[in-house]
N, C-alpha and C. Protein backbone atom coordinates (compact mmCIF):
# COMPACT_ATOMS: atom_id res chain seq x y z
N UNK A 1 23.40 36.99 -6.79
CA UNK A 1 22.54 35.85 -6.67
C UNK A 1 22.13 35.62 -5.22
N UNK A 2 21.18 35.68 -5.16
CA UNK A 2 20.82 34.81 -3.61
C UNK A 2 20.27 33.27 -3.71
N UNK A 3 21.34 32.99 -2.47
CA UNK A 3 21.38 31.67 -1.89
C UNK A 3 20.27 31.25 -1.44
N UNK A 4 19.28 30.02 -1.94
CA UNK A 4 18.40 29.73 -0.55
C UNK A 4 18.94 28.51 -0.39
N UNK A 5 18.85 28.18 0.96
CA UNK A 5 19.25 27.61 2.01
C UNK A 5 18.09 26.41 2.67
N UNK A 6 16.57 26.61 1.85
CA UNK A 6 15.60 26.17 2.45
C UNK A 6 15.60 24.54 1.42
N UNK A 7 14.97 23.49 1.99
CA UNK A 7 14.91 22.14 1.77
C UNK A 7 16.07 21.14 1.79
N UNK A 8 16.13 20.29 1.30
CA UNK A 8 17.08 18.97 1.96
C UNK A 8 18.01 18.89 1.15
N UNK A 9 19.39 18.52 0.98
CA UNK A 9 20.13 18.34 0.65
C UNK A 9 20.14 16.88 -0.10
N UNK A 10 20.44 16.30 -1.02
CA UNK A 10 20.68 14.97 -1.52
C UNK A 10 21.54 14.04 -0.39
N UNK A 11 22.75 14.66 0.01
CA UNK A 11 22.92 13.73 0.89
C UNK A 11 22.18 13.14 2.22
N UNK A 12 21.50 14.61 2.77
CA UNK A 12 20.13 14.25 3.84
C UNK A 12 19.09 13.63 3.42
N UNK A 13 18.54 13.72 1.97
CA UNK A 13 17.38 12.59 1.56
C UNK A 13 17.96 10.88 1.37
N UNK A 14 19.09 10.80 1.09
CA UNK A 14 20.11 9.46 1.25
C UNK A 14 20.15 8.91 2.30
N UNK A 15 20.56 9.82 3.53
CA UNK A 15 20.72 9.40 4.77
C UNK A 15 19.29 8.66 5.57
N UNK A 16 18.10 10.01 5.19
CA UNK A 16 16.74 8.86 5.62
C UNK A 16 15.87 8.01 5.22
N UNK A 17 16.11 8.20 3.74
CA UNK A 17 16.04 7.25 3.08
C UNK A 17 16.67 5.46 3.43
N UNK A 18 18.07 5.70 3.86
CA UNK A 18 18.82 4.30 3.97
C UNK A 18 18.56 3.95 5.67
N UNK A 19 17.97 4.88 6.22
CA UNK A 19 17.22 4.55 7.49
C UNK A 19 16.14 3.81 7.83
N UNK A 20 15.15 4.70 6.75
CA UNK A 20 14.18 3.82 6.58
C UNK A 20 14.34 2.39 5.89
N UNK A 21 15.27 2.16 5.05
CA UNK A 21 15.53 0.49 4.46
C UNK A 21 16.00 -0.11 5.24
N UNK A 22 16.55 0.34 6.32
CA UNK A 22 17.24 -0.64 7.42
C UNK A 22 16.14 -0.89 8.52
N UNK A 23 15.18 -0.52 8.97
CA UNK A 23 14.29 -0.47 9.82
C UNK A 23 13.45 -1.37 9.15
N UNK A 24 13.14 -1.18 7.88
CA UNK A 24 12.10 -2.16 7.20
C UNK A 24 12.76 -3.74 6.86
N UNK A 25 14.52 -3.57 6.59
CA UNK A 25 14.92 -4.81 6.83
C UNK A 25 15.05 -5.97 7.73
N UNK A 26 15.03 -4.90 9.09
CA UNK A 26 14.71 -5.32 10.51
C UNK A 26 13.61 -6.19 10.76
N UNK A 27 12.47 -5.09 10.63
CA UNK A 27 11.30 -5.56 10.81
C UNK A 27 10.76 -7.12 9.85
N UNK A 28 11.04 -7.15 8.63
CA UNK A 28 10.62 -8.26 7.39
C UNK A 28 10.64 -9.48 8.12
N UNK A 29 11.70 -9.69 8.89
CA UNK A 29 11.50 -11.36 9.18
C UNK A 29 10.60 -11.20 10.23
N UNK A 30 10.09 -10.43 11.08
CA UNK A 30 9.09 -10.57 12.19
C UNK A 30 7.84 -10.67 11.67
N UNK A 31 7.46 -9.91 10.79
CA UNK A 31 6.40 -10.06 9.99
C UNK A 31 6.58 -11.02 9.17
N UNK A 32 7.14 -11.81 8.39
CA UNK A 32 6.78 -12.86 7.56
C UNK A 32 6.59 -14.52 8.94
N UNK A 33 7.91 -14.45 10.24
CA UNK A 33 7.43 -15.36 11.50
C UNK A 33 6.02 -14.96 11.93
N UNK A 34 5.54 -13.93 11.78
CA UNK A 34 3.97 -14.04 12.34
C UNK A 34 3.05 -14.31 11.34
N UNK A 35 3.03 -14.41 9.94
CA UNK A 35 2.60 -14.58 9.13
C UNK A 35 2.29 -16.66 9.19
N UNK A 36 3.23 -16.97 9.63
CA UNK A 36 3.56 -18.46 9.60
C UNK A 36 2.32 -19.07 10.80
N UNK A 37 2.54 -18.03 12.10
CA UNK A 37 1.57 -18.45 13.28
C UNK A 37 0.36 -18.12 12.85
N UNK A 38 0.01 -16.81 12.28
CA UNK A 38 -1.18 -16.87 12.26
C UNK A 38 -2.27 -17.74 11.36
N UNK A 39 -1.14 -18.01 10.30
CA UNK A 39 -1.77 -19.20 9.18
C UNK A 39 -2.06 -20.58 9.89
N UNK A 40 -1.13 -20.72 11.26
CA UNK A 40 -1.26 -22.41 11.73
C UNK A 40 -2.56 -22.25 12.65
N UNK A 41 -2.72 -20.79 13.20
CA UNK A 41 -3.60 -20.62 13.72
C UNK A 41 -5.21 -20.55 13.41
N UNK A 42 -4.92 -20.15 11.97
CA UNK A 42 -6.62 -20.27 11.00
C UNK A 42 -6.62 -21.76 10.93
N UNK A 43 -5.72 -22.50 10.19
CA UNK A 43 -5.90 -23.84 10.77
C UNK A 43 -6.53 -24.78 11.85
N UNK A 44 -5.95 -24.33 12.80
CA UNK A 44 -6.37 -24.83 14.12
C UNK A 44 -8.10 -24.15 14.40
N UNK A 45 -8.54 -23.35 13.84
CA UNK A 45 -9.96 -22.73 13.75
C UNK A 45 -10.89 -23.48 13.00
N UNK A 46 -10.09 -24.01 11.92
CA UNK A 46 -10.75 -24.48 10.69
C UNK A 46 -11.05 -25.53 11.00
N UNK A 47 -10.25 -26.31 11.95
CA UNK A 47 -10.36 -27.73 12.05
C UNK A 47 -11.21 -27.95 13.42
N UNK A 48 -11.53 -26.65 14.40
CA UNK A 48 -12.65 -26.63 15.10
C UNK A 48 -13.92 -26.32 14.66
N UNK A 49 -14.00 -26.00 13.46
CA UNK A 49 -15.01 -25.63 12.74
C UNK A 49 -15.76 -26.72 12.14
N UNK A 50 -14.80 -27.64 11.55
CA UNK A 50 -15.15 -28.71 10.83
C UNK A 50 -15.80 -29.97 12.30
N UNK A 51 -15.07 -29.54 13.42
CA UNK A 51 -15.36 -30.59 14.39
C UNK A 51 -16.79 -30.29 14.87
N UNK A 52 -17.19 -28.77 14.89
CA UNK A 52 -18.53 -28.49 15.18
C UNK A 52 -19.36 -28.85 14.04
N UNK A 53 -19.03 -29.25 12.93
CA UNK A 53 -20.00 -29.63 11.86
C UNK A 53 -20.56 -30.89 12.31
N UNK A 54 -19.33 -31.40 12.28
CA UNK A 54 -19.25 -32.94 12.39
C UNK A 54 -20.55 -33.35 13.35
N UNK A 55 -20.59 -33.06 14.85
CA UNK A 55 -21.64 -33.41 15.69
C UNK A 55 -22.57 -32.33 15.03
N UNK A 56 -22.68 -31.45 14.44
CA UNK A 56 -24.52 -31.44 13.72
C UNK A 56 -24.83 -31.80 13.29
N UNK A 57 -23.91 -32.56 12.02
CA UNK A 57 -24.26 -33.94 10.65
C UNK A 57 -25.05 -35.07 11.77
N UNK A 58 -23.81 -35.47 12.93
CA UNK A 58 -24.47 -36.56 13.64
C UNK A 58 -25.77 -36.26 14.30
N UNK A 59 -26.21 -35.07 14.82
CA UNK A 59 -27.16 -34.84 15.08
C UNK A 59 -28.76 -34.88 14.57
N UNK A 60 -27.84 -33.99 12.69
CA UNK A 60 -29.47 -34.06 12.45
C UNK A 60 -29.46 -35.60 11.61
N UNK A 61 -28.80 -36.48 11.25
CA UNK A 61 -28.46 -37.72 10.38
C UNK A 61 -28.39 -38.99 11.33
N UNK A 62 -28.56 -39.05 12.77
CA UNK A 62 -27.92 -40.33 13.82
C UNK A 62 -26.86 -40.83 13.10
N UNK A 63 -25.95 -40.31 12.81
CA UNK A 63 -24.97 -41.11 11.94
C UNK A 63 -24.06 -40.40 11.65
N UNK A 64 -22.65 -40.50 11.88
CA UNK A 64 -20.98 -39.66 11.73
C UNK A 64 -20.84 -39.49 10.19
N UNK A 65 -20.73 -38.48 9.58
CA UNK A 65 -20.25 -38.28 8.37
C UNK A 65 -19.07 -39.13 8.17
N UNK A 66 -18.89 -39.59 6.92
CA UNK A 66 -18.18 -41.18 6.71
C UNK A 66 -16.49 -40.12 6.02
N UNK A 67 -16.72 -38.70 5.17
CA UNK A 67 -15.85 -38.31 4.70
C UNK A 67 -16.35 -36.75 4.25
N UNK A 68 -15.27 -35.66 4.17
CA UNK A 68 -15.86 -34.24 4.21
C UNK A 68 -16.40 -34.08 2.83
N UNK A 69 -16.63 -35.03 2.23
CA UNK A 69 -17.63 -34.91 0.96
C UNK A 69 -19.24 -35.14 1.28
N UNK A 70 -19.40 -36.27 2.57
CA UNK A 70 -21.21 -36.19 3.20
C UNK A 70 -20.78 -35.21 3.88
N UNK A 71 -20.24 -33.53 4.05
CA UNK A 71 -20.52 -32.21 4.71
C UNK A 71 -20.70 -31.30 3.89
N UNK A 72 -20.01 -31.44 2.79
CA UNK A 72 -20.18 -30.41 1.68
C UNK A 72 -21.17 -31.03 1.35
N UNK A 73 -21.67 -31.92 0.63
CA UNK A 73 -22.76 -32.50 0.00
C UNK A 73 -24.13 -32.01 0.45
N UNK A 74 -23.98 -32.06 1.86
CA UNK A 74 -25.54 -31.73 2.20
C UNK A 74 -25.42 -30.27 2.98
N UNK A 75 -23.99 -29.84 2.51
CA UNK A 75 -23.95 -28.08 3.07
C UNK A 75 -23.84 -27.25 4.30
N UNK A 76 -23.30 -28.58 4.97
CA UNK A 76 -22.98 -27.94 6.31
C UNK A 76 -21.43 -27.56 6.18
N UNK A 77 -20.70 -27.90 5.48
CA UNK A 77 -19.21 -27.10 4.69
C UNK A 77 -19.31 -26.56 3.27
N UNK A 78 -18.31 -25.39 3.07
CA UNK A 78 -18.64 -25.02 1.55
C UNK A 78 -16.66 -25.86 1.19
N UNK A 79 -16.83 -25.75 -0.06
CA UNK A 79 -15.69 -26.54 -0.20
C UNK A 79 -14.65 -26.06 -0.06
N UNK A 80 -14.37 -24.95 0.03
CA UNK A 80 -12.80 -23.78 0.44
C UNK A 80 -12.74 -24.50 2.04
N UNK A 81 -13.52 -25.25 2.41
CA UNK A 81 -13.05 -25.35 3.85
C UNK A 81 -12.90 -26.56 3.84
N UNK A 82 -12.28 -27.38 2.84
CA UNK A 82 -11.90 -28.20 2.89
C UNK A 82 -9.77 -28.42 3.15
N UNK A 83 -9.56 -27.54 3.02
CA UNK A 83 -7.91 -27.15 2.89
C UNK A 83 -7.59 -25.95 3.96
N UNK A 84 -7.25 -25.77 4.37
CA UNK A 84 -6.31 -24.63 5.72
C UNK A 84 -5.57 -23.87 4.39
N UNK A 85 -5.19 -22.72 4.90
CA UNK A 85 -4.83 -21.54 4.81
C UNK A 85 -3.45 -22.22 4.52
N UNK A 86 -2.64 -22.60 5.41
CA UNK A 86 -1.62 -23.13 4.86
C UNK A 86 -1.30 -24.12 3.82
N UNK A 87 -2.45 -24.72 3.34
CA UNK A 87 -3.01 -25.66 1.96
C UNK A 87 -2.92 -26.92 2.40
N UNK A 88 -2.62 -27.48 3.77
CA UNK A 88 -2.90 -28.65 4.59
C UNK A 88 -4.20 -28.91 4.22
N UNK A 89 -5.02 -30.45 4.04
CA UNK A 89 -5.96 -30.89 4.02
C UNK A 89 -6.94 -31.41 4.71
N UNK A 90 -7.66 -31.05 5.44
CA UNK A 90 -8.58 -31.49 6.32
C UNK A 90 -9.27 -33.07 6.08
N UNK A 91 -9.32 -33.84 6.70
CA UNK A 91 -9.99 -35.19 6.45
C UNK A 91 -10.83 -35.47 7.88
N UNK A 92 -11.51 -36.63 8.27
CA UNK A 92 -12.32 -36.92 8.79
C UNK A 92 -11.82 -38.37 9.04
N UNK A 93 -11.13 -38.38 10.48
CA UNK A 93 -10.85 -39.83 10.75
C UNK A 93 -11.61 -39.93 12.36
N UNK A 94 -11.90 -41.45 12.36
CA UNK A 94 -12.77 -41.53 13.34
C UNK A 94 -13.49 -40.35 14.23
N UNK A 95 -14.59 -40.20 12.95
CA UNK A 95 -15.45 -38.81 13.71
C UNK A 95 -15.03 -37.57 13.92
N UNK A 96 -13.49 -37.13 13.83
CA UNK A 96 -13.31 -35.85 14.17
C UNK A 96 -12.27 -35.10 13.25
N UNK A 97 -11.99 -34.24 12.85
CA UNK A 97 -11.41 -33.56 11.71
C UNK A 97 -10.19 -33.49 12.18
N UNK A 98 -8.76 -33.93 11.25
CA UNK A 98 -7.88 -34.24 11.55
C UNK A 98 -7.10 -33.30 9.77
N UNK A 99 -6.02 -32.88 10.27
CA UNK A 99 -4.99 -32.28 9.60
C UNK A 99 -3.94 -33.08 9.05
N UNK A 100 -4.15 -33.56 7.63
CA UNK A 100 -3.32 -34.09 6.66
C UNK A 100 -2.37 -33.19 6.26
């Protein structure tokens, strides 16, 4: 009989195998902590977004949108941008978009 000698052994596919699960266990909580910033961070976009609406409503209307229903209404917001990424609620208190 001849021996071949060529490809991996079960215990060597075990070994990098349980390498790779430990590296990816490592890594999981760094990626789910940046997952957290970057969501507070679309937030913080969203709610500059809504603040640039705000002075065009006043612009083209002489008059502060009263609630983010006169922005959607006349379409200067679509309504997904009414809620942040993190499902926080955007509202409209004295003139400027504020995070409920």
């Amino acid at each position: 009989m001849k021996n071949n000698t060529k490809g991996f052994t079960i215990l060597e596919m075990m070994i990098v195998l349980s390498i790779i699960a430990l590296v990816f266990l490592l890594t999981l909580p760094n990626i789910q902590q940046k997952e957290k910033i970057i969501r507070d961070q679309g937030c913080n976009a969203l709610q500059k977004v809504v603040d640039g609406q705000i002075l065009l409503y006043e612009v083209d209307n002489l008059t502060p949108p009263s609630s983010m229903n006169d922005l959607i209404r006349k379409g200067y917001l679509k309504e997904s941008q009414r809620r942040c990424p993190s499902g926080d609620m955007i509202e409209i208190v004295n003139g400027e978009a504020r995070v409920k």
